[in-house]
C-alpha atoms as a PDB file:
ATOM      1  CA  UNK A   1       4.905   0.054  23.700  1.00  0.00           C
ATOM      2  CA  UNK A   2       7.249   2.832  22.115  1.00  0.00           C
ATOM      3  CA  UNK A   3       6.405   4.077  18.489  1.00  0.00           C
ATOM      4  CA  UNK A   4       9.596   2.461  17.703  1.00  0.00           C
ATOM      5  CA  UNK A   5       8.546  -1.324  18.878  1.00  0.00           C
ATOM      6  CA  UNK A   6       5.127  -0.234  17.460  1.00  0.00           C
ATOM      7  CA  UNK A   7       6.742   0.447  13.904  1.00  0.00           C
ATOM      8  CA  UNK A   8       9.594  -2.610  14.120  1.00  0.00           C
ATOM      9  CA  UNK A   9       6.450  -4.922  15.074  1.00  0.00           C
ATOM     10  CA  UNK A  10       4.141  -3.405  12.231  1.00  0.00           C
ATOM     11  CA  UNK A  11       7.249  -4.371   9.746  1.00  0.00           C
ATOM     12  CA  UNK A  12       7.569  -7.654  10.866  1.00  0.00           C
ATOM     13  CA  UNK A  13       3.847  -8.187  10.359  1.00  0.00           C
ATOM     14  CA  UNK A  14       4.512  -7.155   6.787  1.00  0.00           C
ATOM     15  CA  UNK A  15       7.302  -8.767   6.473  1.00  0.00           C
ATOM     16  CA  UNK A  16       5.491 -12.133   7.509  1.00  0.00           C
ATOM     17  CA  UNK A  17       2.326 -11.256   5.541  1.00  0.00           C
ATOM     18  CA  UNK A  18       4.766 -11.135   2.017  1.00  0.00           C
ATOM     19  CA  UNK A  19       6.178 -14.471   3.073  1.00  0.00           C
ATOM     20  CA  UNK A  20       3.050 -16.010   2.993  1.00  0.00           C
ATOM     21  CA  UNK A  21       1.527 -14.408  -0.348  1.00  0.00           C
ATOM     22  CA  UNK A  22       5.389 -15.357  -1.640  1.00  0.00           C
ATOM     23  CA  UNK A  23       4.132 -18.132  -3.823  1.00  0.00           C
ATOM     24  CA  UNK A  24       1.628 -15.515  -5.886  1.00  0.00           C
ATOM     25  CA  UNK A  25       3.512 -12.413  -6.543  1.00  0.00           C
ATOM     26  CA  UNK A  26       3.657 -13.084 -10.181  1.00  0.00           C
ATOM     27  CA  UNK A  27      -0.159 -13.757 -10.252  1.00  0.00           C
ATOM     28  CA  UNK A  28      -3.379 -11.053 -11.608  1.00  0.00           C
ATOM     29  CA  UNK A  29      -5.242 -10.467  -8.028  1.00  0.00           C
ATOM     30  CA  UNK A  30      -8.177 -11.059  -9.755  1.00  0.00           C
ATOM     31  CA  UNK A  31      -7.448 -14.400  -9.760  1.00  0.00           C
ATOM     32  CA  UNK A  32      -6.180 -15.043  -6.226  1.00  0.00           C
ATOM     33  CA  UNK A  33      -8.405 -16.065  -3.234  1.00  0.00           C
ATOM     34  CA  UNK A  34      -6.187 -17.921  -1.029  1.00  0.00           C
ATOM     35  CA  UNK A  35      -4.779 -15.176   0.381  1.00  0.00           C
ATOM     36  CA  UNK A  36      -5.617 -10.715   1.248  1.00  0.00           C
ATOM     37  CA  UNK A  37      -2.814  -9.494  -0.386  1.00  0.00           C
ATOM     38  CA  UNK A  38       0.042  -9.590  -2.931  1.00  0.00           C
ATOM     39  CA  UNK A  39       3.319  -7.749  -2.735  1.00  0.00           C
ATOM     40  CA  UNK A  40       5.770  -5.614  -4.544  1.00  0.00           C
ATOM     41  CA  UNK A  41       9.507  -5.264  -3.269  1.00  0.00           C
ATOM     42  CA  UNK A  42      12.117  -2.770  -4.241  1.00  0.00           C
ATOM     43  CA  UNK A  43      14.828  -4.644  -6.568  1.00  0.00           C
ATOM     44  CA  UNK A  44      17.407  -1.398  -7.478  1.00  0.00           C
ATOM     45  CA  UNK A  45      17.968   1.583  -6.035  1.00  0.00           C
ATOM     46  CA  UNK A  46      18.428   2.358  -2.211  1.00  0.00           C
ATOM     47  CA  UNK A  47      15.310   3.662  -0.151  1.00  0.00           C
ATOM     48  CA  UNK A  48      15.349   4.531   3.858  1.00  0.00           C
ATOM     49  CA  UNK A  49      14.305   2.140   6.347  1.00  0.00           C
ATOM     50  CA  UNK A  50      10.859   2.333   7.209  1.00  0.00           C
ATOM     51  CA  UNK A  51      10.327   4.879  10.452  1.00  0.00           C
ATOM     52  CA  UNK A  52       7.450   4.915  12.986  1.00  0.00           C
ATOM     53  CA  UNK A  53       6.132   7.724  10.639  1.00  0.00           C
ATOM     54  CA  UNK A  54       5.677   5.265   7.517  1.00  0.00           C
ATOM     55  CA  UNK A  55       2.274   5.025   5.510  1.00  0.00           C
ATOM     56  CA  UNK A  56       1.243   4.345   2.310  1.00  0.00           C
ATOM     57  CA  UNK A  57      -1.081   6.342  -1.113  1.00  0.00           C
ATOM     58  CA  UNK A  58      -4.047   4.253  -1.146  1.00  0.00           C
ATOM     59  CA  UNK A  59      -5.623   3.684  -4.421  1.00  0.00           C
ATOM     60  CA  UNK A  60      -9.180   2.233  -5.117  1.00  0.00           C
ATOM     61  CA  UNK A  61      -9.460   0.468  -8.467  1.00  0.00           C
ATOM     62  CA  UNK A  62     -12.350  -1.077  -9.957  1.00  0.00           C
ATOM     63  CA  UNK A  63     -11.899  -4.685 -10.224  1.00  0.00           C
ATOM     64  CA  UNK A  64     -11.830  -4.785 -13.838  1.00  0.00           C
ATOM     65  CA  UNK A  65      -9.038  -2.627 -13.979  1.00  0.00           C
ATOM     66  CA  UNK A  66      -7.042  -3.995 -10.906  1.00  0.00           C
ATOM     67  CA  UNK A  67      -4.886  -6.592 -12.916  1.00  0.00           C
ATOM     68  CA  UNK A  68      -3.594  -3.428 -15.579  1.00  0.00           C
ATOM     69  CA  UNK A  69      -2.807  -0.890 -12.994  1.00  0.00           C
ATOM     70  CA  UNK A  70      -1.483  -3.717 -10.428  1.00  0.00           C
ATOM     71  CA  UNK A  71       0.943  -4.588 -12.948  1.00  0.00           C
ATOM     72  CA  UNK A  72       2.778  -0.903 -13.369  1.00  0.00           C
ATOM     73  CA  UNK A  73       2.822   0.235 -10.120  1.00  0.00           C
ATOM     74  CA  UNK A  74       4.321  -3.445  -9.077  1.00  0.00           C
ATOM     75  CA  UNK A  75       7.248  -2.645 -11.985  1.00  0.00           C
ATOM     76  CA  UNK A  76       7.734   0.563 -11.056  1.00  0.00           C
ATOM     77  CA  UNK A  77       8.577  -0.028  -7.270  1.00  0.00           C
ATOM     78  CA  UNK A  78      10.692  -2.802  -8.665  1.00  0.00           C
ATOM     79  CA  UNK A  79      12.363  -0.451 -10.564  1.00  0.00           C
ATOM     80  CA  UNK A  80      12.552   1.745  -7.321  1.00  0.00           C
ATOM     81  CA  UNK A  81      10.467   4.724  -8.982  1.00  0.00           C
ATOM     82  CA  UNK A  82       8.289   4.476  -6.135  1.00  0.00           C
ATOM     83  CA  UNK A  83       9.202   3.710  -2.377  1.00  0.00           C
ATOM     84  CA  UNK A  84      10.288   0.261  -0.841  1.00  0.00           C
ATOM     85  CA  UNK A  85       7.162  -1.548  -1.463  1.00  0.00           C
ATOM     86  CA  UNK A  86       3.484  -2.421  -2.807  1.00  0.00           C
ATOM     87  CA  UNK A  87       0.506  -4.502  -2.324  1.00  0.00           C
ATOM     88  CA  UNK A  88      -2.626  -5.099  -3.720  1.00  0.00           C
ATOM     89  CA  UNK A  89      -5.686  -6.780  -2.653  1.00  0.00           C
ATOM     90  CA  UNK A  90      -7.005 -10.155  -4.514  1.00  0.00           C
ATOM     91  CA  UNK A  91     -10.047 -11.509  -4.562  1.00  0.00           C
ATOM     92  CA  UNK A  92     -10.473 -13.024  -1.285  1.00  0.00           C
ATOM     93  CA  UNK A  93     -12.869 -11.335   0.650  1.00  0.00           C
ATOM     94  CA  UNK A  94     -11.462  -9.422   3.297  1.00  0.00           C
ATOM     95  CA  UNK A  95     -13.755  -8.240   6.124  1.00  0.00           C
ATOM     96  CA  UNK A  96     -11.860  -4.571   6.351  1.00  0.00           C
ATOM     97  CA  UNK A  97     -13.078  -3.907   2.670  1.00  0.00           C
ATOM     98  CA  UNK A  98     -15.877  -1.250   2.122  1.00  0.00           C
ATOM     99  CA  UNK A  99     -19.018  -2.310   0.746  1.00  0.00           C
ATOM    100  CA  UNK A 100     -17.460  -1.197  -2.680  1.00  0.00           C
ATOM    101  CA  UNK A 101     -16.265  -3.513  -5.106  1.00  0.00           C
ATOM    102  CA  UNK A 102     -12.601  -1.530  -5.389  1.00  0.00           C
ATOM    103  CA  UNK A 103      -9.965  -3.312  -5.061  1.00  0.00           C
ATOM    104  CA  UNK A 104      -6.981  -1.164  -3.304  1.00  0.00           C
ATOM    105  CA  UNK A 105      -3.218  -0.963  -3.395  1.00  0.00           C
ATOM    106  CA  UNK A 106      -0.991   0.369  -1.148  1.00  0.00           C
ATOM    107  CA  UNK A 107       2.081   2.073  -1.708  1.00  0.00           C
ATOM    108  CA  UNK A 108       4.049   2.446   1.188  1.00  0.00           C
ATOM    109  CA  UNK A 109       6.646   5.014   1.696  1.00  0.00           C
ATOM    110  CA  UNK A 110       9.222   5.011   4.627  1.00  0.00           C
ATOM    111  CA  UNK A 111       7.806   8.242   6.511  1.00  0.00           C
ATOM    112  CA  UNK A 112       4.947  10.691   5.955  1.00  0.00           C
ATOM    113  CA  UNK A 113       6.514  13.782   7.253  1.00  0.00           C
ATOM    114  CA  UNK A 114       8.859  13.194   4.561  1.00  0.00           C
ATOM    115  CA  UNK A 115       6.733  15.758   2.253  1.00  0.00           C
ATOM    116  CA  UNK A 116       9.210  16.266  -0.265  1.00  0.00           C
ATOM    117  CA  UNK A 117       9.025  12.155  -0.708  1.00  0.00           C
ATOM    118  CA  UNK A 118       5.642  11.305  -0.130  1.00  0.00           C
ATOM    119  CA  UNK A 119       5.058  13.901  -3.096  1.00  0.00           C
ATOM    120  CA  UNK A 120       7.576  12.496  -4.856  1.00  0.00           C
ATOM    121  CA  UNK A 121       5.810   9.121  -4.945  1.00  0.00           C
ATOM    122  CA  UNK A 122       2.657  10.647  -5.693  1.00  0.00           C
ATOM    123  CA  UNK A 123       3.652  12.422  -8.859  1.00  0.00           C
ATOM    124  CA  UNK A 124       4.693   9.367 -10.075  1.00  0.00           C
ATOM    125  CA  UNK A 125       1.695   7.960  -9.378  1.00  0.00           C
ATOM    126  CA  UNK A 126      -0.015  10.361 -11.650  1.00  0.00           C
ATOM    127  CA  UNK A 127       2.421   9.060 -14.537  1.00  0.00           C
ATOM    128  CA  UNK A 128       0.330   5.833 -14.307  1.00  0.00           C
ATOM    129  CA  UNK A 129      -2.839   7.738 -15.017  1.00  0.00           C
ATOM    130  CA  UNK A 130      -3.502   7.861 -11.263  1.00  0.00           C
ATOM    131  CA  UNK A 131      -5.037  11.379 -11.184  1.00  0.00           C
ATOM    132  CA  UNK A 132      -7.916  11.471  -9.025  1.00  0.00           C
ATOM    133  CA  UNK A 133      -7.713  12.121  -5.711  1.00  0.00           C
ATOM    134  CA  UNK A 134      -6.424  10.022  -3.492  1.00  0.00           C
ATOM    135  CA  UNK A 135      -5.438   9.660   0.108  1.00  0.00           C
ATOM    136  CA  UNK A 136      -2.475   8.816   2.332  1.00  0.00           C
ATOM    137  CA  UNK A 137      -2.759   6.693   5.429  1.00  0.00           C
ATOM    138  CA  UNK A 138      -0.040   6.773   8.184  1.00  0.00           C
ATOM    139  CA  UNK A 139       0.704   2.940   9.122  1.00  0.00           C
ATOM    140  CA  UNK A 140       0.309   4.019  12.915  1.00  0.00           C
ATOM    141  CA  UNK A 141      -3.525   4.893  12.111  1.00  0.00           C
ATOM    142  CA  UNK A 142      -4.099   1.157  10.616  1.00  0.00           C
ATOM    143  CA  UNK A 143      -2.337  -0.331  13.890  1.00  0.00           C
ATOM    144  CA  UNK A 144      -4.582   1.436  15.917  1.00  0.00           C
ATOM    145  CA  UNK A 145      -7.256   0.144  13.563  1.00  0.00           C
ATOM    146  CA  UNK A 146      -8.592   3.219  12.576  1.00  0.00           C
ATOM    147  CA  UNK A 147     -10.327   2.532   9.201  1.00  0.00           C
ATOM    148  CA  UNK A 148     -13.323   4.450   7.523  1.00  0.00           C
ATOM    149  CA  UNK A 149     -15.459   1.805   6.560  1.00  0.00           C
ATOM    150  CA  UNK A 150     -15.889   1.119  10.560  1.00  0.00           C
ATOM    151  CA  UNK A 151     -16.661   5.362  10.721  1.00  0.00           C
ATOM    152  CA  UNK A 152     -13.384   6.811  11.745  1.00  0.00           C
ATOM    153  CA  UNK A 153     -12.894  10.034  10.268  1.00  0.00           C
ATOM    154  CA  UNK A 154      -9.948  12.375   8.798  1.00  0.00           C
ATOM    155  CA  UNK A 155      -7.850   9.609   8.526  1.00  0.00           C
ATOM    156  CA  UNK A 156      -5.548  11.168   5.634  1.00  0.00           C
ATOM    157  CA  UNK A 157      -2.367  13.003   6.286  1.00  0.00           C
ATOM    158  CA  UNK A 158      -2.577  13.483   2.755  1.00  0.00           C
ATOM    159  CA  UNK A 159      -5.332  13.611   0.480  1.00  0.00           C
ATOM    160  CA  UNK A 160      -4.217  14.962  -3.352  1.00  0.00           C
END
């Protein structure tokens, strides 16, 4: 399969996977367990299509906190400050977690050799009070199903 079909079927697994969560994207994920995940979409502003190249800044939050920060970053790719999506994990138990209680959200950016962009979303990040370190997973690692709670290592393209 070409990175191209690999990248156009990883989209329409996302694209599915926000259908189905649909019904709770105004909910807290601390109170969801019916499904993994709940999404953001881009409402203004224009944002490239997603390449084979896409990935996404993945932030651990402590559960307590999950519902607070959830809630800006889910406005601000909305608002297209960010890129053209979000999601955040609820409450269900997922069996790719870590044995950490974090909760993470993803947000996704249309290519990661787009520096200048990938950056772009991260400083805004920081705006959020998002200043720890944190790293950036290309989409094409998580299809192979290269994770580090199962060992894999120097996963990150990014890591700031």
């Amino acid at each position: 399969m070409t990175k191209r079909k690999k990248a156009d079927a990883q989209e329409s697994i996302k694209i599915t996977l926000r259908d189905v969560s649909s019904p709770y994207s105004d909910a807290k994920p601390s109170e969801v367990t019916d499904v993994y995940w709940i999404y953001a979409m881009r409402k203004k502003g224009k944002y490239p299509k997603s390449t084979p190249r896409s990935g996404k800044w993945l932030i651990f939050v402590d559960p307590e906190n999950v519902n607070e920060v959830w809630a800006k970053i889910k406005d601000a790719v909305e608002e297209g400050k960010l890129g053209d999506s979000a999601k955040v994990a609820t409450s269900k138990p997922n069996p790719l977690a870590g044995k950490s209680d974090a909760k993470v959200i993803c947000v996704y950016t249309y290519d990661w050799t787009d520096e200048k962009d990938v950056k772009r979303v991260r400083e805004e990040l920081r705006k959020f009070g998002i200043t720890n370190k944190i790293p950036y997973k290309a989409d094409e690692d998580t299809i192979k199903g290269k994770y580090a709670v199962r060992g894999d290592k120097r996963i990150s393209k990014y890591y700031e």
